[in-house]
N, C-alpha and C. Protein backbone atom coordinates (compact mmCIF):
# COMPACT_ATOMS: atom_id res chain seq x y z
N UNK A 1 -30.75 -8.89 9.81
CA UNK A 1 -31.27 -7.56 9.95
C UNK A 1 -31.60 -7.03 8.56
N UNK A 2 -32.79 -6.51 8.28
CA UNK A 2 -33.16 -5.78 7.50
C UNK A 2 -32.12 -4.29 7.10
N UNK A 3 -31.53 -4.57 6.36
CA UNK A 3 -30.85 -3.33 5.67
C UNK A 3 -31.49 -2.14 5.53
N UNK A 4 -32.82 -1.71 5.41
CA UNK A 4 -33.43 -0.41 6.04
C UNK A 4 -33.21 0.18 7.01
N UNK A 5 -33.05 -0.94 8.10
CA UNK A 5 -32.97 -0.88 9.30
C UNK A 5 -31.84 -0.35 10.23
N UNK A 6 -30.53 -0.46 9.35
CA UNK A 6 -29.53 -0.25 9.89
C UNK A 6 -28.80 0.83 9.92
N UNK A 7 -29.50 1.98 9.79
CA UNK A 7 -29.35 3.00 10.28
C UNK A 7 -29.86 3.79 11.24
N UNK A 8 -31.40 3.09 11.64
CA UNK A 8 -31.86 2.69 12.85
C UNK A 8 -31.14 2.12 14.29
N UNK A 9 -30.23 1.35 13.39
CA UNK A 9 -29.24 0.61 14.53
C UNK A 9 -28.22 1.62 14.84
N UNK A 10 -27.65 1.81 14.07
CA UNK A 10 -26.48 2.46 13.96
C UNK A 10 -26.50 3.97 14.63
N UNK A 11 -28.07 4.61 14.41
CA UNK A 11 -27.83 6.22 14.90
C UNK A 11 -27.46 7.18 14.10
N UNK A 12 -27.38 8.29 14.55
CA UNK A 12 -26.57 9.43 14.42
C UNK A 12 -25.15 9.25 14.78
N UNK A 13 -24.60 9.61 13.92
CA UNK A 13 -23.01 9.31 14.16
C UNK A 13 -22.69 8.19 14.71
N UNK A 14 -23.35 7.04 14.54
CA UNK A 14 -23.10 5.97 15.45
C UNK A 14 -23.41 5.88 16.70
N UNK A 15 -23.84 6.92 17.10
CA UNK A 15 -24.51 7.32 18.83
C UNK A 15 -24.81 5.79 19.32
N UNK A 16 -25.81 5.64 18.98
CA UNK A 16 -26.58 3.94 19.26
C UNK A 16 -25.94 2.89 19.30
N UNK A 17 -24.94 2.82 18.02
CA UNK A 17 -23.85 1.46 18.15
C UNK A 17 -22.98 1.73 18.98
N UNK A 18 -22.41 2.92 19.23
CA UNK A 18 -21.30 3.15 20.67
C UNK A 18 -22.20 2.57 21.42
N UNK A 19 -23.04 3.07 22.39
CA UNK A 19 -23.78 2.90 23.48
C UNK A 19 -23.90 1.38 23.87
N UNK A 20 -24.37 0.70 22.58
CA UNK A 20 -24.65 -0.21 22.93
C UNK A 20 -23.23 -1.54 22.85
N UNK A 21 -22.35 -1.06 22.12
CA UNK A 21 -20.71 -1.59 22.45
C UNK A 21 -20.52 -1.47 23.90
N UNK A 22 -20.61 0.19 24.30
CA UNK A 22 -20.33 0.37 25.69
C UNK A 22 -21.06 -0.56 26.69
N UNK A 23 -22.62 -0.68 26.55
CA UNK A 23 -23.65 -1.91 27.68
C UNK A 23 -22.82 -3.51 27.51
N UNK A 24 -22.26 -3.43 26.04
CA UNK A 24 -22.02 -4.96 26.40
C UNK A 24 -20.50 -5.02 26.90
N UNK A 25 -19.40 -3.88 26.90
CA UNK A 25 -18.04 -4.10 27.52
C UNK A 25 -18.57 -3.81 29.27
N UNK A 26 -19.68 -3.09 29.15
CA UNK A 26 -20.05 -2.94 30.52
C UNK A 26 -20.15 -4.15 31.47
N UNK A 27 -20.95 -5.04 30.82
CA UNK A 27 -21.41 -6.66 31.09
C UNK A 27 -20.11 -7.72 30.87
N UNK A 28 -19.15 -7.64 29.86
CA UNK A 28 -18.42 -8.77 30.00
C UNK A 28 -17.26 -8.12 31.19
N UNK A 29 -17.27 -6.57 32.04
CA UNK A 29 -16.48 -6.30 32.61
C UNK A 29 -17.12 -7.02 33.83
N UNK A 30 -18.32 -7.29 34.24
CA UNK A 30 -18.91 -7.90 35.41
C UNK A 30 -19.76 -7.34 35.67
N UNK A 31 -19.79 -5.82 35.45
CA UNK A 31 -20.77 -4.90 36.19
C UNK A 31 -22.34 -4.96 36.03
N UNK A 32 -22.88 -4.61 36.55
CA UNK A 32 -24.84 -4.79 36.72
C UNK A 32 -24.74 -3.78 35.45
N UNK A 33 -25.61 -3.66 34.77
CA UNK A 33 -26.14 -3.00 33.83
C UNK A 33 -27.80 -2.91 33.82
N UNK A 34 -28.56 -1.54 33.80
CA UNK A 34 -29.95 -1.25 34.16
C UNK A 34 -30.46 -0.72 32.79
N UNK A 35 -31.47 -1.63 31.66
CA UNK A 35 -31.64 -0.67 30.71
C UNK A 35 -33.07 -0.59 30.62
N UNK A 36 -33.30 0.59 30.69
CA UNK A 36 -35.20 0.93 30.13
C UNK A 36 -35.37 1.14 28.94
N UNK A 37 -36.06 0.13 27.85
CA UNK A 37 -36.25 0.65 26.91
C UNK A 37 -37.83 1.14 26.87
N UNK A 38 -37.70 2.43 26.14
CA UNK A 38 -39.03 3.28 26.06
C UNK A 38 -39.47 3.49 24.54
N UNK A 39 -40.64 2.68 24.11
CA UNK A 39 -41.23 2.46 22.86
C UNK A 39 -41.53 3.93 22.41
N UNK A 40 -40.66 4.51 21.44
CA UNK A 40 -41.82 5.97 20.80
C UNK A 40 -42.69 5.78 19.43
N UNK A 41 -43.21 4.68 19.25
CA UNK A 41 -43.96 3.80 18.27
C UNK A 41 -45.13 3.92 18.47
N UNK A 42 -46.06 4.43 18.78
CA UNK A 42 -47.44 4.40 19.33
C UNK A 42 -48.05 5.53 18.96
């Protein structure tokens, strides 16, 4: 990962890296997980 980048990853307060900790304890718990990602790049 590009080190620019990783505050991109990371979020606001970490917002983004929780979330996305949370999708993957979501998945090794068994459960279905539904994610839309929506490009605001354009």
């Amino acid at each position: 990962m590009n080190p620019e980048d990783l505050g991109r990853v990371i979020g606001r307060a970490g917002r983004t890296a929780k979330a996305l900790r949370t999708l993957v304890a979501a998945l090794a718990d068994g459960r279905r997980v539904r994610v839309d990602v929506v490009d605001t790049d354009f």
